[in-house]
C-alpha atoms as a PDB file:
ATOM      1  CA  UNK A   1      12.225  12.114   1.928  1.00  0.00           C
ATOM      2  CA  UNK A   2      11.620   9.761   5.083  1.00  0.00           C
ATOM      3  CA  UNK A   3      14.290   7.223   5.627  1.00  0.00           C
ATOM      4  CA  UNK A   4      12.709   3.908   5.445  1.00  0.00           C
ATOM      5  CA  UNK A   5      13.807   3.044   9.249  1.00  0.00           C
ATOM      6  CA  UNK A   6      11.049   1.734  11.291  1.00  0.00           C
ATOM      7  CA  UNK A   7      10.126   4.415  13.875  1.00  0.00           C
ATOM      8  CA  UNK A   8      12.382   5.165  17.187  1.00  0.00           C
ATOM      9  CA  UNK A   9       9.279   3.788  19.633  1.00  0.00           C
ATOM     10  CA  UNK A  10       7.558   1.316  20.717  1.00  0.00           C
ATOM     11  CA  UNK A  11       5.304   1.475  17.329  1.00  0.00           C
ATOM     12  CA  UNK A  12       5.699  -0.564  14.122  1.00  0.00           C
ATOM     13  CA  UNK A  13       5.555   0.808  10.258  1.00  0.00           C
ATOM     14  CA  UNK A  14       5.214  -1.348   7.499  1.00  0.00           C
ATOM     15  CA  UNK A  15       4.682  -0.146   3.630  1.00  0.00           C
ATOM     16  CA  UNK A  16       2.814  -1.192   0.947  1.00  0.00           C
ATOM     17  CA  UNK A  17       1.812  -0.649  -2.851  1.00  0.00           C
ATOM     18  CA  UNK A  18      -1.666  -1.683  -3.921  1.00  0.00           C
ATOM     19  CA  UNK A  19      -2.866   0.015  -6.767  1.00  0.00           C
ATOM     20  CA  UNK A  20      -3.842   3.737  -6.030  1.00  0.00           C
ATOM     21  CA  UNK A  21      -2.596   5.670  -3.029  1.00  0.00           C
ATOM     22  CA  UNK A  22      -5.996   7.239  -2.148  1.00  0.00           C
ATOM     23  CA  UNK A  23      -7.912   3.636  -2.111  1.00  0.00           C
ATOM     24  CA  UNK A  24      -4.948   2.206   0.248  1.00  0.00           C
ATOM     25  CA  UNK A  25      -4.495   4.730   2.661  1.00  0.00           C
ATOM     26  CA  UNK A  26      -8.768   4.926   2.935  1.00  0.00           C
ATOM     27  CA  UNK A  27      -8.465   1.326   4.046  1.00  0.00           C
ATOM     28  CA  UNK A  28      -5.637   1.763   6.454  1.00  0.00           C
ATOM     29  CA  UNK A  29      -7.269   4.976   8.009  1.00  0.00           C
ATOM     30  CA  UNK A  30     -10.119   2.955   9.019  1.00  0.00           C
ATOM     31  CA  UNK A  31      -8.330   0.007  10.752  1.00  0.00           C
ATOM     32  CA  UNK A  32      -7.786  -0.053  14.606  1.00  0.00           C
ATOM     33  CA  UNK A  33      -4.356   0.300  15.842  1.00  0.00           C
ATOM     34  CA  UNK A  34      -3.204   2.025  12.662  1.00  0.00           C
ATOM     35  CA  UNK A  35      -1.994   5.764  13.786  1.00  0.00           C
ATOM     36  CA  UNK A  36      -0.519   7.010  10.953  1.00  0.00           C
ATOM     37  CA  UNK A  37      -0.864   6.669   7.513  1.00  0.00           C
ATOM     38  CA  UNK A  38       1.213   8.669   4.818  1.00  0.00           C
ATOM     39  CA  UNK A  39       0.748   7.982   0.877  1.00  0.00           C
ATOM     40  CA  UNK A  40       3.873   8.479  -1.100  1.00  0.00           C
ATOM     41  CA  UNK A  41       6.269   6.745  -3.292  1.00  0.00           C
ATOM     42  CA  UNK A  42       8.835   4.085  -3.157  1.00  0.00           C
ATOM     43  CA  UNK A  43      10.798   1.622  -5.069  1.00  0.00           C
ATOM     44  CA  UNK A  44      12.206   4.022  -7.833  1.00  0.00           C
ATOM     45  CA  UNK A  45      15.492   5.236  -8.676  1.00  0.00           C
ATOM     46  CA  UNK A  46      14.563   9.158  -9.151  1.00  0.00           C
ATOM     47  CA  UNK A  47      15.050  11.210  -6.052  1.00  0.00           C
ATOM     48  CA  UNK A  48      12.019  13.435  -4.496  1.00  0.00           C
ATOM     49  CA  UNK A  49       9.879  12.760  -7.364  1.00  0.00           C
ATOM     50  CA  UNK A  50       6.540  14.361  -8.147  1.00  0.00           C
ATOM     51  CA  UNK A  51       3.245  12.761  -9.149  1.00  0.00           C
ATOM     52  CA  UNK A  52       3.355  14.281 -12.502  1.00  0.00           C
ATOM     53  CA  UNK A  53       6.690  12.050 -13.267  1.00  0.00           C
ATOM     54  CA  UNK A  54       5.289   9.158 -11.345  1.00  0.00           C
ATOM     55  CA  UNK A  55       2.673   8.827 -13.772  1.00  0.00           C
ATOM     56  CA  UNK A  56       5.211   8.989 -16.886  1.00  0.00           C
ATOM     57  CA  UNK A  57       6.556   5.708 -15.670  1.00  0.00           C
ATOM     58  CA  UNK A  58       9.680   6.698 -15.905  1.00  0.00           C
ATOM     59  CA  UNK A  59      11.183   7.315 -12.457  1.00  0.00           C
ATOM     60  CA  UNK A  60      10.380   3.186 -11.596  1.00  0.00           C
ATOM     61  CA  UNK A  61       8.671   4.518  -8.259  1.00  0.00           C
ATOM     62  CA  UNK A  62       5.133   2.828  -6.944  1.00  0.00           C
ATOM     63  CA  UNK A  63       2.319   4.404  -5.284  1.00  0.00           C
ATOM     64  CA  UNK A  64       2.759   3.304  -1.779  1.00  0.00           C
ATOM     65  CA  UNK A  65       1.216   3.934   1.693  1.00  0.00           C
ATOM     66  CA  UNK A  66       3.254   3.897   4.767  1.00  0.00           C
ATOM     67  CA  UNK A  67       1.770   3.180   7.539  1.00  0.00           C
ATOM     68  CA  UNK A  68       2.331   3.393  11.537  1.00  0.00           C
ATOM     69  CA  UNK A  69       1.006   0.916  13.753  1.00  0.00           C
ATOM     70  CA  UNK A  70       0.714  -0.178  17.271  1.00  0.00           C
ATOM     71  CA  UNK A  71       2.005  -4.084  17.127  1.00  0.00           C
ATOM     72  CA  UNK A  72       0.358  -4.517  20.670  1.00  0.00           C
ATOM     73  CA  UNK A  73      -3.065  -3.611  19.588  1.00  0.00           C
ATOM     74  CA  UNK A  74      -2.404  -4.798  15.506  1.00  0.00           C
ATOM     75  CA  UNK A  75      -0.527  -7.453  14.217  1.00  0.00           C
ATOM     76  CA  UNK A  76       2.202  -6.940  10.893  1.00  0.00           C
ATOM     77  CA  UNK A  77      -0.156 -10.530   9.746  1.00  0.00           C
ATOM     78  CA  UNK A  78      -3.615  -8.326   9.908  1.00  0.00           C
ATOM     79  CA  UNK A  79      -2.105  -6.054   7.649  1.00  0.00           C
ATOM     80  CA  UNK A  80      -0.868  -8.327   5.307  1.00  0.00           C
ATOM     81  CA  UNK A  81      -4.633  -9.895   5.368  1.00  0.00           C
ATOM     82  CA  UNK A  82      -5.779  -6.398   4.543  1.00  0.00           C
ATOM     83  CA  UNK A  83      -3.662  -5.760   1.860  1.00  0.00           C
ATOM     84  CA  UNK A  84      -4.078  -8.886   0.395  1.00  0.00           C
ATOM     85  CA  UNK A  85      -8.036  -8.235   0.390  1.00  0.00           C
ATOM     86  CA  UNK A  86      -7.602  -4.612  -0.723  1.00  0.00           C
ATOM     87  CA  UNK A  87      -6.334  -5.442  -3.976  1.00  0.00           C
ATOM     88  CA  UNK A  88      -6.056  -7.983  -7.023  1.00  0.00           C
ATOM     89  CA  UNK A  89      -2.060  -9.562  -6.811  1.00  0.00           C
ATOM     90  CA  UNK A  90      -2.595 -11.313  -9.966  1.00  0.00           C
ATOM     91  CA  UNK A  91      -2.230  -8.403 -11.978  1.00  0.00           C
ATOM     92  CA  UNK A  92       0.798  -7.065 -13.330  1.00  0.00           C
ATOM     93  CA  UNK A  93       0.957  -3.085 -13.295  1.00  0.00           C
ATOM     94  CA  UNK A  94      -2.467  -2.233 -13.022  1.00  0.00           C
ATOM     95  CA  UNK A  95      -5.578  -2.123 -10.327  1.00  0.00           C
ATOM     96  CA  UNK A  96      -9.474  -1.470 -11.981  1.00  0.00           C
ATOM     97  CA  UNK A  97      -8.657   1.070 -14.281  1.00  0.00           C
ATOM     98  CA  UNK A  98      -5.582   2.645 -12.899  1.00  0.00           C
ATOM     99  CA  UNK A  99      -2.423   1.146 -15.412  1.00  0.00           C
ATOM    100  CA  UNK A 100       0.762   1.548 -14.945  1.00  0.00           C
ATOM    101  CA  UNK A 101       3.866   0.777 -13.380  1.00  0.00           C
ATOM    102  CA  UNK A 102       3.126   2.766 -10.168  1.00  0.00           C
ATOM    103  CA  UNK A 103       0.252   0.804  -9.550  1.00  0.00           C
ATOM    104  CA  UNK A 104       2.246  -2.538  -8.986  1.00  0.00           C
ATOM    105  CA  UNK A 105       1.409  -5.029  -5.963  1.00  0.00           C
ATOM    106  CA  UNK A 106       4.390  -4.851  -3.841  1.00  0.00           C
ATOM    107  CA  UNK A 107       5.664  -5.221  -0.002  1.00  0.00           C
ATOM    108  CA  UNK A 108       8.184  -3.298   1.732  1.00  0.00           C
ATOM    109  CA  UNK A 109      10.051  -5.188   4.204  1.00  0.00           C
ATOM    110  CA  UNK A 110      11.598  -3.353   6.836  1.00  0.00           C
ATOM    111  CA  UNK A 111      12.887  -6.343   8.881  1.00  0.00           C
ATOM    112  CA  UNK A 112      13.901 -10.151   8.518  1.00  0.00           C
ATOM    113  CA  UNK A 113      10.955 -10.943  10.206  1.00  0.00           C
ATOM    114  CA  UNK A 114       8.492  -9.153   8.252  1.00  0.00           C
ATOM    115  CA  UNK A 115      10.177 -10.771   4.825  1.00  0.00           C
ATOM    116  CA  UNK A 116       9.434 -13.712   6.267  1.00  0.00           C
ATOM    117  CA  UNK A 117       5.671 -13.147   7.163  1.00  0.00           C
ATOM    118  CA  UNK A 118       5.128 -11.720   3.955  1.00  0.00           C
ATOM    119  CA  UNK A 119       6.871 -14.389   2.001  1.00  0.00           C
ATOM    120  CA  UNK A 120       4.670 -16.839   4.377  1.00  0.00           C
ATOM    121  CA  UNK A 121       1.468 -15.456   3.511  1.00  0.00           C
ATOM    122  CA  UNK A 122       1.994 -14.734  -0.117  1.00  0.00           C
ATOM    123  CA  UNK A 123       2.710 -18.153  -1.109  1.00  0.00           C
ATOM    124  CA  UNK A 124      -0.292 -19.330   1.573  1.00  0.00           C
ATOM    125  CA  UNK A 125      -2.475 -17.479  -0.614  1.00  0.00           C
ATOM    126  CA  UNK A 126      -0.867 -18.987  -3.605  1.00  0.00           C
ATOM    127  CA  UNK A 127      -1.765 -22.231  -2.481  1.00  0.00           C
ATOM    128  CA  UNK A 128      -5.199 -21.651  -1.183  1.00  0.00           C
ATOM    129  CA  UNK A 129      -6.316 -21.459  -4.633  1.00  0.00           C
ATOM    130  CA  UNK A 130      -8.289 -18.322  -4.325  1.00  0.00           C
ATOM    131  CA  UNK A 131      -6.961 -17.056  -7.701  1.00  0.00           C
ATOM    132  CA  UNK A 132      -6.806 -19.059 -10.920  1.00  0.00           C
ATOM    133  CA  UNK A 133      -4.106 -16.633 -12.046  1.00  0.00           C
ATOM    134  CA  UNK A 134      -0.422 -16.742 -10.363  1.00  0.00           C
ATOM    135  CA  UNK A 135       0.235 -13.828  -7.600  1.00  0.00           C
ATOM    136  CA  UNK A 136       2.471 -11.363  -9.431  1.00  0.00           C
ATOM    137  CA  UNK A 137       3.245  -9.065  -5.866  1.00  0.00           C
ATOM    138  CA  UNK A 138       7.116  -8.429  -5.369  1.00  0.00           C
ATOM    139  CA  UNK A 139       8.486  -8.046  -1.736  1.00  0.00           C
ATOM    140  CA  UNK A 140      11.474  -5.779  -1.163  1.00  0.00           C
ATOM    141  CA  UNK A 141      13.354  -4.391   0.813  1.00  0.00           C
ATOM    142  CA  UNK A 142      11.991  -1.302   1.920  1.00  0.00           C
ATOM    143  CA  UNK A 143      13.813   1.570   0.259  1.00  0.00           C
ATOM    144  CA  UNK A 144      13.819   5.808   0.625  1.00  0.00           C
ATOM    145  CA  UNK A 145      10.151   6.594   1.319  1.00  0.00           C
ATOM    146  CA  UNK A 146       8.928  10.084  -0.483  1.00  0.00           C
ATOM    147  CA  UNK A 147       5.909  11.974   0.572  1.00  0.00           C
ATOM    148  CA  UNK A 148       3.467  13.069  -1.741  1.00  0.00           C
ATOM    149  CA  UNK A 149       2.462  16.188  -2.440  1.00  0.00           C
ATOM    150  CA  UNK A 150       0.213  17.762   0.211  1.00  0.00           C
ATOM    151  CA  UNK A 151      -3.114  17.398  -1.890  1.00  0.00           C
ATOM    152  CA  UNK A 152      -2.822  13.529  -1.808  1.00  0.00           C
ATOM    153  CA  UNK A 153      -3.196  13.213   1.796  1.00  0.00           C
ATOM    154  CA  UNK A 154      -5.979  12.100   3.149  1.00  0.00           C
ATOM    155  CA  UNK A 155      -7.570  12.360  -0.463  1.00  0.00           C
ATOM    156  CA  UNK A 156     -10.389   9.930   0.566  1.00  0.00           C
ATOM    157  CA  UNK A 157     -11.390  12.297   3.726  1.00  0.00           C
ATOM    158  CA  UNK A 158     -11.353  15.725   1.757  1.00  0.00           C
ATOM    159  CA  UNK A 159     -13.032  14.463  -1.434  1.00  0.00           C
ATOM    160  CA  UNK A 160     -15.268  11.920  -0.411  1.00  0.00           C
ATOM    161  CA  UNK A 161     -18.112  13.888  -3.167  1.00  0.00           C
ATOM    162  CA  UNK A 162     -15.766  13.165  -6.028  1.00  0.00           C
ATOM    163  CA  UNK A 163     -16.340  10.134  -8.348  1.00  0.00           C
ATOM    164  CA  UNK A 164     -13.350   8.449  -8.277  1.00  0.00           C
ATOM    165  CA  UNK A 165     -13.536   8.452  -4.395  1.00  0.00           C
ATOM    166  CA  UNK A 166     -17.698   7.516  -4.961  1.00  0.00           C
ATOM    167  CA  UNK A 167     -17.099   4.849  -7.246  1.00  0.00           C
ATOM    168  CA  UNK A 168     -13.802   3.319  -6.442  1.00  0.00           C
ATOM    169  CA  UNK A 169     -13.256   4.075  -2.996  1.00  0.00           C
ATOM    170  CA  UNK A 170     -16.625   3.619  -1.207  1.00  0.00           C
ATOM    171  CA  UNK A 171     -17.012   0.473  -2.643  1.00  0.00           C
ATOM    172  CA  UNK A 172     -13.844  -1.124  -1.591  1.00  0.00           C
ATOM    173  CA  UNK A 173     -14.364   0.165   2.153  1.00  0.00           C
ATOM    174  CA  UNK A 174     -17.959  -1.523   2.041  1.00  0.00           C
ATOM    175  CA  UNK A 175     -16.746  -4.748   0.851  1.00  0.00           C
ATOM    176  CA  UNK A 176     -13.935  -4.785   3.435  1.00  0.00           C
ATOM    177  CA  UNK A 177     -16.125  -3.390   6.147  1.00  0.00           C
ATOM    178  CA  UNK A 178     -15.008  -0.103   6.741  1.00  0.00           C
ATOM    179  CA  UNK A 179     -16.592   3.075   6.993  1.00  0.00           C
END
C-alpha cells in the first residue's frame, strides 16, 4: 500500500487507468523523463487486494499505473497527451478485448492543479471532435495506491514473446512511437 502523496523531491507522480496495466506501463517505460513506473490498483474500496479479486469486479478497484516523473524534463500535459492516445475514452469498462470494471478510463489527481489540467484537456478533446462517441474517463481524486503482485511488473519487458504482449502491446508502442 503506497499512500497516494506525491513524492518528497523535486519529482512529480501522476496516476492513471487505461485499460490493462501491462499496455500502460509499456508506454510510460518508454517516455523520456518518466523514472518510475509501478502498475497496481486504485479507486476501490477493498484493502490490499489481489489480481484474482480485481478481476471478479467486486472490490471497485482499476488497473492503474503510477508513474514518477521529472516535471523539468516532462510536463503533467505530455502525459495527459499520452494517455489520451494510449487508449479509447469513449468506452465504458472495457479496452480491445479486456472487459470489465478494472479496465475503466480514469485520472488520478493528486493536486488542484493537475484536476484542472486534466479537466482542461478532457473536455479539449471533447470538443475537438476526434470521437463521434462522448468521453466516458472519470477524474478523481487520487486515492490509496496498491502494488501489484511482483509478476505484473514490468510484464511488457519479461514477456515480450508472449501473445498478448505480441499482439496487443507491440502494436500500441508502434503506433505511438515507442520502442
Amino acid at each position: 500500500m503506497i499512500k497516494s502523496t506525491p513524492p518528497v523531491s523535486s519529482n512529480a507522480v501522476a496516476m492513471f487507468g487505461a485499460g490493462c496495466f501491462w499496455c500502460v506501463e509499456a508506454v510510460f517505460q518508454r517516455t523520456p523523463g518518466v523514472l518510475r513506473v509501478a502498475s497496481g490498483y486504485a479507486g476501490g474500496s477493498t484493502k490490499n487486494p489481489t489480481y484474482k479479486e480485481v478481476c471478479t469486479g467486486n472490490t471497485g478497484h482499476a488497473e492503474v499505473v503510477r508513474v514518477e516523473f521529472d516535471p523539468k524534463r516532462l510536463s503533467y500535459g505530455r502525459l495527459l497527451d499520452l494517455f489520451w492516445e494510449m487508449h479509447d475514452p469513449t468506452t465504458l469498462n472495457r479496452q480491445g478485448a479486456d472487459e470489465g470494471t478494472q479496465y475503466r478510463s480514469e485520472i488520478f489527481y493528486f493536486s488542484p492543479e493537475q484536476k484542472a489540467q486534466a479537466e482542461a484537456s478532457r473536455k479539449a478533446l471533447a470538443d475537438s471532435g476526434k470521437f463521434s462517441d462522448p468521453i466516458v474517463t472519470v477524474i478523481s481524486p487520487a486515492p490509496v495506491f496498491y502494488p501489484a503482485e511482483d509478476y505484473h511488473k514490468d510484464y511488457f519487458n519479461q514477456n515480450r514473446s508472449a501473445p498478448y504482449c505480441r499482439f496487443v502491446i507491440e502494436p500500441k508502442l508502434k503506433k505511438l512511437g515507442k520502442k
